[in-house]
N, C-alpha and C. Protein backbone atom coordinates (compact mmCIF):
# COMPACT_ATOMS: atom_id res chain seq x y z
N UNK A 1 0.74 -5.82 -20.87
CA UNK A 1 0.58 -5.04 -19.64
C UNK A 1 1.54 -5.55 -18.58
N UNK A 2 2.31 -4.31 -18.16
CA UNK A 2 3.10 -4.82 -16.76
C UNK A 2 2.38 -5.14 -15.86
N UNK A 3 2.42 -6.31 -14.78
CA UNK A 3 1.50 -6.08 -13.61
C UNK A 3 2.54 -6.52 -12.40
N UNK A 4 1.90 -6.25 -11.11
CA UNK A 4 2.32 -6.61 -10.02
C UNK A 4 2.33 -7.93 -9.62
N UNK A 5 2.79 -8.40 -9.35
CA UNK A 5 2.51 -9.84 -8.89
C UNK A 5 2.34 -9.53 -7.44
N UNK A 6 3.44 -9.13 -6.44
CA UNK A 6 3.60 -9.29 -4.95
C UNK A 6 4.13 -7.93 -4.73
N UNK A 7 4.07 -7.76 -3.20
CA UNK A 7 4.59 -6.51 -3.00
C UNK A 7 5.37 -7.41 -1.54
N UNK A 8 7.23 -7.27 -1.58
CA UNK A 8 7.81 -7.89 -0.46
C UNK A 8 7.84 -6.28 0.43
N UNK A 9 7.51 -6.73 2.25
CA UNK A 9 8.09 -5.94 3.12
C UNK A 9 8.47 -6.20 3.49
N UNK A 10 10.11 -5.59 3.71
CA UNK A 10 11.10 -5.64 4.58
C UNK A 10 10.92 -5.45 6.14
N UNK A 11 11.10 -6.31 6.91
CA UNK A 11 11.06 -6.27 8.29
C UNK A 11 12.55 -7.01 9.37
N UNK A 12 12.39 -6.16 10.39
CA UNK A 12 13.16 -6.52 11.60
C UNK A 12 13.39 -7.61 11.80
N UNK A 13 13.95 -8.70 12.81
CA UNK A 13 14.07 -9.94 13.20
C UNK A 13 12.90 -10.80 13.34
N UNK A 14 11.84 -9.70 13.82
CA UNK A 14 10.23 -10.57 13.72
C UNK A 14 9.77 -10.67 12.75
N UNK A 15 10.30 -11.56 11.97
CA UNK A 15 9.54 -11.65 10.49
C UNK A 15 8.49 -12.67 10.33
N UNK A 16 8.40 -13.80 11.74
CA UNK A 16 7.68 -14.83 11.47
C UNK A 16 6.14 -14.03 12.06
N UNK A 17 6.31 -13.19 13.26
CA UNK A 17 5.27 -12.71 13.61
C UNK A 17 4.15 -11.62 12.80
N UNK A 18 5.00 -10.75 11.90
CA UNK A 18 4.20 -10.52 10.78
C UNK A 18 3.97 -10.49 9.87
N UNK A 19 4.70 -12.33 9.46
CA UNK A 19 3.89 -12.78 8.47
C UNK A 19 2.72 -13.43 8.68
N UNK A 20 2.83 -13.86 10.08
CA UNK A 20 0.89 -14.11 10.62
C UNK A 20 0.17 -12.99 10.44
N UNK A 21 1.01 -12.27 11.18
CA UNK A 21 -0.35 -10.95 10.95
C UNK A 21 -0.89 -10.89 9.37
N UNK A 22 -0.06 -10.83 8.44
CA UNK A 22 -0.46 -10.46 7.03
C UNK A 22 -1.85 -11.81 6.60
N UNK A 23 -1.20 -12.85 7.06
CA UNK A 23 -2.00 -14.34 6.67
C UNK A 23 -3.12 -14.42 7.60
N UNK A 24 -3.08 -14.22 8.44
CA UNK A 24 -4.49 -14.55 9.21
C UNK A 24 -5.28 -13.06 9.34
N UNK A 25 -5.05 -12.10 9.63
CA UNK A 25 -5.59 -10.28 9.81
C UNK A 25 -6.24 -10.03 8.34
N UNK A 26 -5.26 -10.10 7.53
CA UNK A 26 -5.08 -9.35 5.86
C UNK A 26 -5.47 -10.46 5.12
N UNK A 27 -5.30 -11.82 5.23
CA UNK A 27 -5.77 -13.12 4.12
C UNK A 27 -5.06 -12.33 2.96
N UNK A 28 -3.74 -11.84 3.14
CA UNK A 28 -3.20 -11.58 1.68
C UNK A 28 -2.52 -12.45 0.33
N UNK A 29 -2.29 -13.96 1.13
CA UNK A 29 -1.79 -14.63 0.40
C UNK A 29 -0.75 -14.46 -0.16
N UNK A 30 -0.52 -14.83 -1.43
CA UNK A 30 1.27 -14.33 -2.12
C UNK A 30 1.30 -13.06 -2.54
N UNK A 31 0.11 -11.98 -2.37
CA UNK A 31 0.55 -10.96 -2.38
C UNK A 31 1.32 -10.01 -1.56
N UNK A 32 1.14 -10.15 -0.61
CA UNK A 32 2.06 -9.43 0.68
C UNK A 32 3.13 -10.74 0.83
N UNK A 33 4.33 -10.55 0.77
CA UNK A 33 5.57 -11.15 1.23
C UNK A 33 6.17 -10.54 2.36
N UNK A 34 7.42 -11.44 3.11
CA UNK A 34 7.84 -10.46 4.26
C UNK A 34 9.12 -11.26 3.92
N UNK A 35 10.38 -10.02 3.98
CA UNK A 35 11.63 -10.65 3.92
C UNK A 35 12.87 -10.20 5.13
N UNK A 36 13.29 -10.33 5.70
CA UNK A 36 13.98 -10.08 6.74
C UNK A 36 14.71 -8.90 6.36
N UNK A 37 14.87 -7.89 7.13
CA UNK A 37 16.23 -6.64 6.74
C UNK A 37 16.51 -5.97 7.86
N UNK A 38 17.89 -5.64 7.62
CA UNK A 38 18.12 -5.06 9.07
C UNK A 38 18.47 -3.11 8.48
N UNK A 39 17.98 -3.29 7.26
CA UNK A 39 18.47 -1.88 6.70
C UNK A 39 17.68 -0.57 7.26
N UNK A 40 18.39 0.20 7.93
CA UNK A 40 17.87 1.59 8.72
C UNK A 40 16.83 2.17 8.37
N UNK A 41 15.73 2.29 8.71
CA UNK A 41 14.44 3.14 7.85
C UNK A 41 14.39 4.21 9.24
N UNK A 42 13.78 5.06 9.42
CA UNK A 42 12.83 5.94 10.41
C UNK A 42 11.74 7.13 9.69
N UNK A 43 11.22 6.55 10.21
CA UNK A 43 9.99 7.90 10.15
C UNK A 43 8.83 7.27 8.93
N UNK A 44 8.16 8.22 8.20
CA UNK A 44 7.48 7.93 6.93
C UNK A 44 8.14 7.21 5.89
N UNK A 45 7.98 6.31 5.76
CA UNK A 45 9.05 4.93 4.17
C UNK A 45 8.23 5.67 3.12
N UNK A 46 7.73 6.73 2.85
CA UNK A 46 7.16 6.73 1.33
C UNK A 46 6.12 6.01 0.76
N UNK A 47 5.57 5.29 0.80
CA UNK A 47 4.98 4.93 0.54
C UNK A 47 3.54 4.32 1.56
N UNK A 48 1.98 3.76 1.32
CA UNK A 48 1.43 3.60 1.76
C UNK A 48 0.43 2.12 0.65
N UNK A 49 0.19 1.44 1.58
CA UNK A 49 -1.10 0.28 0.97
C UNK A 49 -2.30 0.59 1.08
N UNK A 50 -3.30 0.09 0.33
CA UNK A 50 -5.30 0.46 0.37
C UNK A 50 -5.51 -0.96 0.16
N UNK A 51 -6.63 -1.39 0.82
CA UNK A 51 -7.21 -2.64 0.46
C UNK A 51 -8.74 -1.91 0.55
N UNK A 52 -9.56 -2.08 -0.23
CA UNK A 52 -10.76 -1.47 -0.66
C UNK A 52 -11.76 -2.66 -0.53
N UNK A 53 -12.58 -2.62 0.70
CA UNK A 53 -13.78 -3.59 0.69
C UNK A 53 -15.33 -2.97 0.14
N UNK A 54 -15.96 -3.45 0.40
CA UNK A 54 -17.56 -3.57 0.04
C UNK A 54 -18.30 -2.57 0.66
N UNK A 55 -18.24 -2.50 1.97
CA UNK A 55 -19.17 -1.71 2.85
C UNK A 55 -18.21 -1.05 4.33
N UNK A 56 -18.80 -0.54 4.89
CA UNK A 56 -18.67 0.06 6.40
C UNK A 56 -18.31 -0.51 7.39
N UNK A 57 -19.18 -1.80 7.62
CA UNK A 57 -19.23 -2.88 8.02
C UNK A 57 -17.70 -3.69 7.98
N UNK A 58 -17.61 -4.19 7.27
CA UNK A 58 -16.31 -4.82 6.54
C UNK A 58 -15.11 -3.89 6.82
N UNK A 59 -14.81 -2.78 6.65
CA UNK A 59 -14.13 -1.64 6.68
C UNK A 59 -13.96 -2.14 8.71
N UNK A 60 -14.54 -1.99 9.57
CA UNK A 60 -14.78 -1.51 10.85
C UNK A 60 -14.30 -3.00 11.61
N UNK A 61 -14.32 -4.77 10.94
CA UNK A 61 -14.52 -5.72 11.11
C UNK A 61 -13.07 -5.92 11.02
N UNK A 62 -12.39 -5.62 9.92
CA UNK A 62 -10.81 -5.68 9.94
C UNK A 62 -9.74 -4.89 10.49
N UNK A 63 -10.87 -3.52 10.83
CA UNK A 63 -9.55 -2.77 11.50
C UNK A 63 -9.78 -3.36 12.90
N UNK A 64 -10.76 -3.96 13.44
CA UNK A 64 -10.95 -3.84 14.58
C UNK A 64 -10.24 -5.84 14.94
N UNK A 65 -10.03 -6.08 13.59
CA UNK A 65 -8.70 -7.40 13.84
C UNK A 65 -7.49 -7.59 13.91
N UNK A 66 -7.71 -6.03 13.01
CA UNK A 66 -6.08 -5.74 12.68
C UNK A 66 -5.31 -4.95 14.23
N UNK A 67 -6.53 -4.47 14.70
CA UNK A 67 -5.59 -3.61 15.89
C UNK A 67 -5.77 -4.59 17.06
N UNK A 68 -6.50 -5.80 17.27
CA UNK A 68 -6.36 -6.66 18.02
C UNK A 68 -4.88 -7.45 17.93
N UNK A 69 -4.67 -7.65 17.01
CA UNK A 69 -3.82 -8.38 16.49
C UNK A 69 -2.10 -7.58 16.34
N UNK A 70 -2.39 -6.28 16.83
CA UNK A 70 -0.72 -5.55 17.23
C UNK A 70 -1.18 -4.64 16.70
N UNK A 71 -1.53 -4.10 15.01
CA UNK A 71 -1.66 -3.00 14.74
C UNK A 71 -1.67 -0.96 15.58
N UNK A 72 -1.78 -0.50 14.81
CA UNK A 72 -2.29 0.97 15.49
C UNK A 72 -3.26 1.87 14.71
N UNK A 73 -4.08 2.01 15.20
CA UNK A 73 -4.80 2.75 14.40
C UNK A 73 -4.34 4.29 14.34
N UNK A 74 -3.97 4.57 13.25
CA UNK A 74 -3.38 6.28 13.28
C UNK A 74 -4.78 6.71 12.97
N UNK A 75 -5.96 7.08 12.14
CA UNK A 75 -6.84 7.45 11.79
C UNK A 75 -8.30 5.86 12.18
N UNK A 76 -9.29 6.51 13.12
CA UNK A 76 -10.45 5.95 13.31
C UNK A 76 -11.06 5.73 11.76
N UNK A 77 -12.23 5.00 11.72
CA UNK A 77 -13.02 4.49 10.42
C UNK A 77 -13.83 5.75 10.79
N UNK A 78 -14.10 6.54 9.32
CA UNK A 78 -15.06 7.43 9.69
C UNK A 78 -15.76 7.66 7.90
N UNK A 79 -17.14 8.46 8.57
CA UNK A 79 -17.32 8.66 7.05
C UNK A 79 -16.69 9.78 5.98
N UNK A 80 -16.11 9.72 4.40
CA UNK A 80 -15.93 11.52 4.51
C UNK A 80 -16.97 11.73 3.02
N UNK A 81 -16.48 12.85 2.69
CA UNK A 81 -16.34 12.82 0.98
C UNK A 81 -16.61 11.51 0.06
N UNK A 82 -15.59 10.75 0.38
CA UNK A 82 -15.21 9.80 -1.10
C UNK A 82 -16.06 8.32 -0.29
N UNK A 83 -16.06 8.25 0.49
CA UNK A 83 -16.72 6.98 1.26
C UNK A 83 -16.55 6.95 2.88
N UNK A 84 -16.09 5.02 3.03
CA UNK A 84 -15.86 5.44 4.54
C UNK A 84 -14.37 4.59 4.69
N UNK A 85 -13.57 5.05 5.68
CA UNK A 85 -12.04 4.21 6.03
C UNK A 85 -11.57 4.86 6.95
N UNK A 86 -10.50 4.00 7.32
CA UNK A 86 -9.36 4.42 8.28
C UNK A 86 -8.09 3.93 7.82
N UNK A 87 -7.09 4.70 8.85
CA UNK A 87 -5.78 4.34 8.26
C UNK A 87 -5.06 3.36 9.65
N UNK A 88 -4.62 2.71 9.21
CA UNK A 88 -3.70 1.76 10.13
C UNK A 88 -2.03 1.48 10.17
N UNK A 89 -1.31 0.99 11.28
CA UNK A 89 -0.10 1.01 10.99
C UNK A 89 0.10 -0.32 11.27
N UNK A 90 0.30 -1.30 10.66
CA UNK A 90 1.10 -2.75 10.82
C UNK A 90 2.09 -3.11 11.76
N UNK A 91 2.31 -4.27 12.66
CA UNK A 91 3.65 -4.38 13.39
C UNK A 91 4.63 -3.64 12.92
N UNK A 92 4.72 -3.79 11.63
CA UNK A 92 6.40 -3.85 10.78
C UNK A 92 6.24 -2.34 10.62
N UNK A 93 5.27 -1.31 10.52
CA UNK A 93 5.28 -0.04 10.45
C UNK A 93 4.60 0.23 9.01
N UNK A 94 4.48 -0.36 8.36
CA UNK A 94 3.86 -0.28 7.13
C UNK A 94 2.42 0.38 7.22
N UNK A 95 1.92 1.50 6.64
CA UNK A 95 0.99 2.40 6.85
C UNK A 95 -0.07 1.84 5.43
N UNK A 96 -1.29 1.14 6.47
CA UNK A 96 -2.69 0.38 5.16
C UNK A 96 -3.71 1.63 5.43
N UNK A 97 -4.37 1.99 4.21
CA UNK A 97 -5.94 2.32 4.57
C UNK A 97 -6.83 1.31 4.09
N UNK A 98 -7.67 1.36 4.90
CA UNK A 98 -8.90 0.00 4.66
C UNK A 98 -9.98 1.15 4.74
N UNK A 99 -10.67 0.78 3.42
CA UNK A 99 -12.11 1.97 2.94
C UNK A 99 -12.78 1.30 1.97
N UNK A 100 -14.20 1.78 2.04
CA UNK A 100 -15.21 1.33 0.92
C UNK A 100 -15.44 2.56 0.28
N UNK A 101 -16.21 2.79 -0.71
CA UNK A 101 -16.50 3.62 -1.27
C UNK A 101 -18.67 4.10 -1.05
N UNK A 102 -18.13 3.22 -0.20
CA UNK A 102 -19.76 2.67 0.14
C UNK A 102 -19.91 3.58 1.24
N UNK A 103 -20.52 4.31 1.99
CA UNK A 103 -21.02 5.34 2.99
C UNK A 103 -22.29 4.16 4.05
N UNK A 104 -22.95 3.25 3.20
CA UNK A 104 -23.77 2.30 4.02
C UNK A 104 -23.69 0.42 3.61
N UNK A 105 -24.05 0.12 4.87
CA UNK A 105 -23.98 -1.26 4.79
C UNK A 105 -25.12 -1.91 3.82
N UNK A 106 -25.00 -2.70 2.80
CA UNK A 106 -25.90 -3.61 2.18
C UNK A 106 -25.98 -5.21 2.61
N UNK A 107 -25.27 -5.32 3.89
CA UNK A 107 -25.44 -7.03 4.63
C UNK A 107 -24.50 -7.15 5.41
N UNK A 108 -24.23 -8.42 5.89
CA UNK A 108 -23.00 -8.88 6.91
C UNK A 108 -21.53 -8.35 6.38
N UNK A 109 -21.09 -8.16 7.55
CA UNK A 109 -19.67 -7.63 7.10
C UNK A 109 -18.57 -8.91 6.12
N UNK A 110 -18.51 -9.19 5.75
CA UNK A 110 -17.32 -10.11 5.26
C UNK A 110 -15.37 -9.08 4.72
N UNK A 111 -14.89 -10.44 4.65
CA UNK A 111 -13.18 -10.06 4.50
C UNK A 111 -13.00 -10.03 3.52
N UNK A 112 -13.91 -10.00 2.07
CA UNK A 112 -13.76 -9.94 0.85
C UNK A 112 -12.61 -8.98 0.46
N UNK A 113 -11.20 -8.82 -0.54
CA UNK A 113 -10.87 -7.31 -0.85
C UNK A 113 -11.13 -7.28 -1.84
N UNK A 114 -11.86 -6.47 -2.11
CA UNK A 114 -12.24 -5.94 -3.92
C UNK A 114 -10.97 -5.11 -4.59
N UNK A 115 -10.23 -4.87 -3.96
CA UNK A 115 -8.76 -4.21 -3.92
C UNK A 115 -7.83 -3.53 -3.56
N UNK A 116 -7.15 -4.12 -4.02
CA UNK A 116 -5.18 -3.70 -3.08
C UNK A 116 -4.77 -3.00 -3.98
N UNK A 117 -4.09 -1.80 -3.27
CA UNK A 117 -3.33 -0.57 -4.28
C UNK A 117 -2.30 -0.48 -3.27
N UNK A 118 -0.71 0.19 -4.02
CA UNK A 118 0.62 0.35 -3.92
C UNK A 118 0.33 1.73 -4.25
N UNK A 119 0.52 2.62 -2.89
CA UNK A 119 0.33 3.79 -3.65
C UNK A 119 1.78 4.66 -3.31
N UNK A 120 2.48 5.17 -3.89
CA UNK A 120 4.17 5.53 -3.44
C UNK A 120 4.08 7.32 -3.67
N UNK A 121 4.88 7.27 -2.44
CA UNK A 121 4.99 8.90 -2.68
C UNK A 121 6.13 9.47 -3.45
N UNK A 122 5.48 10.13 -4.35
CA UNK A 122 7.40 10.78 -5.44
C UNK A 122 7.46 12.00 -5.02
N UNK A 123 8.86 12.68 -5.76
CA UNK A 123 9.21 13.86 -5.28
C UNK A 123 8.34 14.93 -7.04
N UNK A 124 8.40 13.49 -7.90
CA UNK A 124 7.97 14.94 -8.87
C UNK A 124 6.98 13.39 -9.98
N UNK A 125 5.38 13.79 -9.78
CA UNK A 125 4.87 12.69 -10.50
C UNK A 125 4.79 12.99 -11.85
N UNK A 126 4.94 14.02 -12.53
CA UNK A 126 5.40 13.57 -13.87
C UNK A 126 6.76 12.68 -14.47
N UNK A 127 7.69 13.47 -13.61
CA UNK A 127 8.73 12.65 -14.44
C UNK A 127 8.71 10.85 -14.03
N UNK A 128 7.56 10.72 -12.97
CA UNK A 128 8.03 9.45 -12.30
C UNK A 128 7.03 8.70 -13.26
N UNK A 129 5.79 9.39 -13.60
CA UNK A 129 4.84 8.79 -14.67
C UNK A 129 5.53 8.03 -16.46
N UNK A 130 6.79 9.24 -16.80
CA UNK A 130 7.31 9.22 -17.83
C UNK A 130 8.45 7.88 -17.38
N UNK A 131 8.56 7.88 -16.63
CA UNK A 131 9.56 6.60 -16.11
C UNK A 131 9.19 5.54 -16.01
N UNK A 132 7.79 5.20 -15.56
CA UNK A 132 6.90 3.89 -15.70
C UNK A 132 6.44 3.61 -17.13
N UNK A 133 6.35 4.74 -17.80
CA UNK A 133 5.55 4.57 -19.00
C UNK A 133 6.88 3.82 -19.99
N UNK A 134 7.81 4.45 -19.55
CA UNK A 134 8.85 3.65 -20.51
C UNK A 134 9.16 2.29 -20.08
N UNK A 135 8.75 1.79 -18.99
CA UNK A 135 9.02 0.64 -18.58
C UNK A 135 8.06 -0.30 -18.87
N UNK A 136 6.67 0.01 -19.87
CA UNK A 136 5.69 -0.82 -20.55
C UNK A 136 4.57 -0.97 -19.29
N UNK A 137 4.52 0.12 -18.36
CA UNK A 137 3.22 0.28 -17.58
C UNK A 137 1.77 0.61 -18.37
N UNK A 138 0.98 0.34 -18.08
CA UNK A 138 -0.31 0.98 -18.64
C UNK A 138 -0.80 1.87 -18.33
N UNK A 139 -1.05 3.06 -18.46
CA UNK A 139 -1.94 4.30 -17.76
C UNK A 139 -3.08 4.33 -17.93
N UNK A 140 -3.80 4.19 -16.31
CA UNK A 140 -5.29 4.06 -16.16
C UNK A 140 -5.98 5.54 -16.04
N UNK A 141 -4.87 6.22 -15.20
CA UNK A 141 -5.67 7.27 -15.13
C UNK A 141 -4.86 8.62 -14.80
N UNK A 142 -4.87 9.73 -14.72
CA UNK A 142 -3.97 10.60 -14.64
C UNK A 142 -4.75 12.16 -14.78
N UNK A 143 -4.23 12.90 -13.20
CA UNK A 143 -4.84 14.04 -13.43
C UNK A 143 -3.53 15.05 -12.65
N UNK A 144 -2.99 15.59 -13.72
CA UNK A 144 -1.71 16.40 -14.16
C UNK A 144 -0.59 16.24 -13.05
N UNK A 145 0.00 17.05 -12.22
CA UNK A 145 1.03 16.35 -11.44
C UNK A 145 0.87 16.09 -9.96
N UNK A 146 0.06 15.23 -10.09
CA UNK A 146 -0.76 15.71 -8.62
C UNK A 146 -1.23 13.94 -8.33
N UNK A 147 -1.68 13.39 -9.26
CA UNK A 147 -2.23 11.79 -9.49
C UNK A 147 -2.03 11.46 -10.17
N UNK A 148 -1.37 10.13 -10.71
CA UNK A 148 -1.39 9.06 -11.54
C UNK A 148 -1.79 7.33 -10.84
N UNK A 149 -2.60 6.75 -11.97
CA UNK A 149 -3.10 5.43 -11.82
C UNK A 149 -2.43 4.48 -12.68
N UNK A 150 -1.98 3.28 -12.49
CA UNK A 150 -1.44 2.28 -13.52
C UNK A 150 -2.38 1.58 -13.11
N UNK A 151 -2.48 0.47 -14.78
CA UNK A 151 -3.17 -0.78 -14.36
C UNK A 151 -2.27 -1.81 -14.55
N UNK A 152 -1.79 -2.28 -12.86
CA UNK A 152 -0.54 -3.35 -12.87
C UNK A 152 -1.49 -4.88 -12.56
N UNK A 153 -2.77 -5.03 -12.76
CA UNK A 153 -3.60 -6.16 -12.28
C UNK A 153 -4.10 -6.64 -11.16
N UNK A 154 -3.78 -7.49 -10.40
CA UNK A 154 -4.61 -7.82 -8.99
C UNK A 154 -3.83 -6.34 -8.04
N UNK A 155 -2.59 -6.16 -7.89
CA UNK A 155 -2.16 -5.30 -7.51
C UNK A 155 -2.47 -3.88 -8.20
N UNK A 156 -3.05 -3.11 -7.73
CA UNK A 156 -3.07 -1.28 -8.55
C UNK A 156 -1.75 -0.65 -8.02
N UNK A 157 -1.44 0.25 -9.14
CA UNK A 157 -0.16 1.10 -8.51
C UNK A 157 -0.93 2.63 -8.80
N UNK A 158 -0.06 3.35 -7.69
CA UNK A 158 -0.20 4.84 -7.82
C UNK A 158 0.82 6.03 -7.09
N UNK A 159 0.66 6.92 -8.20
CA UNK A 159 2.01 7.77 -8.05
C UNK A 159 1.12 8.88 -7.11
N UNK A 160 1.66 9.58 -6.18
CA UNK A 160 1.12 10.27 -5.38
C UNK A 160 2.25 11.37 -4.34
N UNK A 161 2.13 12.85 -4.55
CA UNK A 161 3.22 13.41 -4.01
C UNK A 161 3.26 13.20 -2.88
N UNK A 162 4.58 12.99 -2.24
CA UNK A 162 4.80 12.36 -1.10
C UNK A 162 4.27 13.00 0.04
N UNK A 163 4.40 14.43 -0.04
CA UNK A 163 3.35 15.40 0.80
C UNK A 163 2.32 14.94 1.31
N UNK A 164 1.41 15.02 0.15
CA UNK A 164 0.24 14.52 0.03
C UNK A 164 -0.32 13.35 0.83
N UNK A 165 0.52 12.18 0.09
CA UNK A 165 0.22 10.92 0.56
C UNK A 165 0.53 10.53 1.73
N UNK A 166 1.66 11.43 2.48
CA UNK A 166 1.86 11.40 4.25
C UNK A 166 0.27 12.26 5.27
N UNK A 167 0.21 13.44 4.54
CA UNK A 167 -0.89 14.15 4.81
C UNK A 167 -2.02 13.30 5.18
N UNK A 168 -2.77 12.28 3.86
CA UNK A 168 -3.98 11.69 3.94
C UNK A 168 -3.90 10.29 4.92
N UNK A 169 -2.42 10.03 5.05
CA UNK A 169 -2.10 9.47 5.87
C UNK A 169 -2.27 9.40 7.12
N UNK A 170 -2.04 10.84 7.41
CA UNK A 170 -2.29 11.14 8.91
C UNK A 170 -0.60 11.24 9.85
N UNK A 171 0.34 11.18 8.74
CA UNK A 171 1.56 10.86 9.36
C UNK A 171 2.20 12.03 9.33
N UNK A 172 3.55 12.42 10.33
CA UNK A 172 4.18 13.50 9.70
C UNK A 172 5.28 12.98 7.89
N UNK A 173 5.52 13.97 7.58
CA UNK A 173 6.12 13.68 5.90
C UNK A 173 7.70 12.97 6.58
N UNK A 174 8.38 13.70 7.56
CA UNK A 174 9.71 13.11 8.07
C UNK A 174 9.98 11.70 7.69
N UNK A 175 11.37 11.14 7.10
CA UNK A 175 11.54 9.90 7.42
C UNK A 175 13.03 9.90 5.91
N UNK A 176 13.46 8.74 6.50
CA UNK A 176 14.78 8.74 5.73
C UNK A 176 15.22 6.90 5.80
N UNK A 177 16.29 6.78 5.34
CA UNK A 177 16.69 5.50 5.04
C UNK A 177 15.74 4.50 4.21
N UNK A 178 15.91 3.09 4.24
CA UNK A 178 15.40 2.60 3.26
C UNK A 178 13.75 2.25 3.32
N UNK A 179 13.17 3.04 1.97
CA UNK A 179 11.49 2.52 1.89
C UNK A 179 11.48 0.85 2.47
N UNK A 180 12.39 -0.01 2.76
CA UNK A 180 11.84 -1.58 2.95
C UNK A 180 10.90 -1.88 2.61
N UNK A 181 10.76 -2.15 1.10
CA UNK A 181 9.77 -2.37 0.16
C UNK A 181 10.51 -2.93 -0.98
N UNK A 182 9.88 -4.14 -1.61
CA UNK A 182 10.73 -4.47 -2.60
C UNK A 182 9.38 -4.45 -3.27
N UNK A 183 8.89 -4.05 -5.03
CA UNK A 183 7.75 -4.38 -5.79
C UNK A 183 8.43 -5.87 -6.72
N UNK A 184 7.45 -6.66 -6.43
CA UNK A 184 7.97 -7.71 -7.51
C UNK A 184 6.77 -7.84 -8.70
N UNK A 185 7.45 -8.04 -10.13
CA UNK A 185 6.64 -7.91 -11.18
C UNK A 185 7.26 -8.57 -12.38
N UNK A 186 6.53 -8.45 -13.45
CA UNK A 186 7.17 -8.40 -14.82
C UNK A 186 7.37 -7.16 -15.76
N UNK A 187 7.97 -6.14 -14.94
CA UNK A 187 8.59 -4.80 -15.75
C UNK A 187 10.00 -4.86 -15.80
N UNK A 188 10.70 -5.88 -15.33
CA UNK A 188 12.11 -6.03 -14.68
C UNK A 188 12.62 -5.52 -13.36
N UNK A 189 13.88 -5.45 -14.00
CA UNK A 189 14.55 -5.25 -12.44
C UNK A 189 14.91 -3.80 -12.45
N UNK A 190 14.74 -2.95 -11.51
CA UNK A 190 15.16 -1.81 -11.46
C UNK A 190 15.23 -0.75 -10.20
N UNK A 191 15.75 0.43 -10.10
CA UNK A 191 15.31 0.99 -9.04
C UNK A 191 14.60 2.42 -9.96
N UNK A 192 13.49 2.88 -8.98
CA UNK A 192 12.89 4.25 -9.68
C UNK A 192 13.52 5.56 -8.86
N UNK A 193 13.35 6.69 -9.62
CA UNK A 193 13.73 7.81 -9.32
C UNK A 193 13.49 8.08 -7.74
N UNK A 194 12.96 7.44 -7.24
CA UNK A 194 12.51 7.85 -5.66
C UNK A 194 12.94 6.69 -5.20
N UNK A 195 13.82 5.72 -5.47
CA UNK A 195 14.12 4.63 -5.03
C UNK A 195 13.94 3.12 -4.01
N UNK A 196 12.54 3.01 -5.22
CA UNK A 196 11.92 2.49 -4.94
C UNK A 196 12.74 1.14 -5.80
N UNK A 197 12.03 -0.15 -5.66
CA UNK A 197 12.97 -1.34 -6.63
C UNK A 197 11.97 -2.17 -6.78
N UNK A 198 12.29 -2.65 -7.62
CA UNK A 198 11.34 -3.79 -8.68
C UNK A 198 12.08 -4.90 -8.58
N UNK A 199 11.53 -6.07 -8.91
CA UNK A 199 12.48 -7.02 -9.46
C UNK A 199 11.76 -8.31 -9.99
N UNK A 200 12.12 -9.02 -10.57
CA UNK A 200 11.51 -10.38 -10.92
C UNK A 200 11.21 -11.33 -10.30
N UNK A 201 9.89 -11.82 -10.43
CA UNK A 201 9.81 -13.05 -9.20
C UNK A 201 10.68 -14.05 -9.67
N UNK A 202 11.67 -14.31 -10.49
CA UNK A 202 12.44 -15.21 -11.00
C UNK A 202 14.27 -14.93 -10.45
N UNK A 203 14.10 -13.67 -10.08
CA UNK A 203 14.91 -13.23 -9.45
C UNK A 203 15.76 -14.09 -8.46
């Protein structure tokens, strides 16, 4: 099985300031990296992060650290459909949703993450599915061209039309120059059809 190890974000000159944010807000440890870049991005980078807690509670406890702490909240914690979350925007611009699947609290809030997902927006998720699959990804889950799930390990990946995934976002779809995102793993080194890049933590 390919898995994720880290996911690096590319950021501005303040790189020391949110890599606190990630370490003390997020407790992400070596999964979130931050590497300096001065490469042009604007608007939507394509892609979006989920960290998936326990309850409501928990959900409401981090956004409300995370937006102390510089963040923006683009979307309030609310309940819907699928559970409860909100969406947030990071110093560096990086767009998280923090959600449970949980609608009610069962105790004290804690910072537990039950899980982190990489979810990237493509222009066409089949062919981008057929592109991972040759690269020795695992397919967890898949419902025709619309969703795909890998199982990359502590990290989840997911293919998601970029439409879409700006939509649930709450963002407009606009945006150009570089995703500033590097995925680091053991699938190798590469860039994907939506140009996105991989590379080795040995790299």
């Amino acid at each position: 099985m390919a898995a994720i190890e880290s996911v690096i974000i590319e950021v501005a000159p303040t790189t020391q300031q949110v890599e606190a944010f990630y370490a003390d807000v997020f407790s992400m440890g070596g999964r979130v990296q931050v590497r300096p870049s001065e490469a042009p991005t604007t608007g939507f980078r394509g892609f979006t992060m989920s960290l998936v807690l326990s309850q409501p509670a928990s959900v409401n406890s981090l956004m409300d650290n995370a937006r102390d702490a510089g963040a923006m909240v683009i979307k309030p914690a609310a309940k819907s459909l699928w559970g409860y979350g909100g969406v947030l925007q990071a110093p560096d611009g990086t767009i998280w949703t923090v959600a449970s699947s949980s609608k009610k609290d069962s105790g004290p809030a804690n910072m537990n993450i039950d899980a982190m997902v990489l979810q990237l927006g493509v222009a066409d998720v089949a062919a981008s599915k057929q592109f991972y699959l040759e690269r020795g990804l695992t397919l967890a889950k898949s419902f025709g061209n619309r969703y795909v799930e890998f199982d990359t390990g502590t990290i989840k990946l997911t293919l998601n039309k970029r439409s879409a995934l700006a939509k649930t976002a709450g963002v407009s779809l606009d945006g150009t120059g570089s995703h500033r995102l590097l995925i680091s793993g053991d699938a190798g080194t590469f860039t994907d059809p939506d140009g996105f890049t991989w590379e080795s933590p040995l790299d």
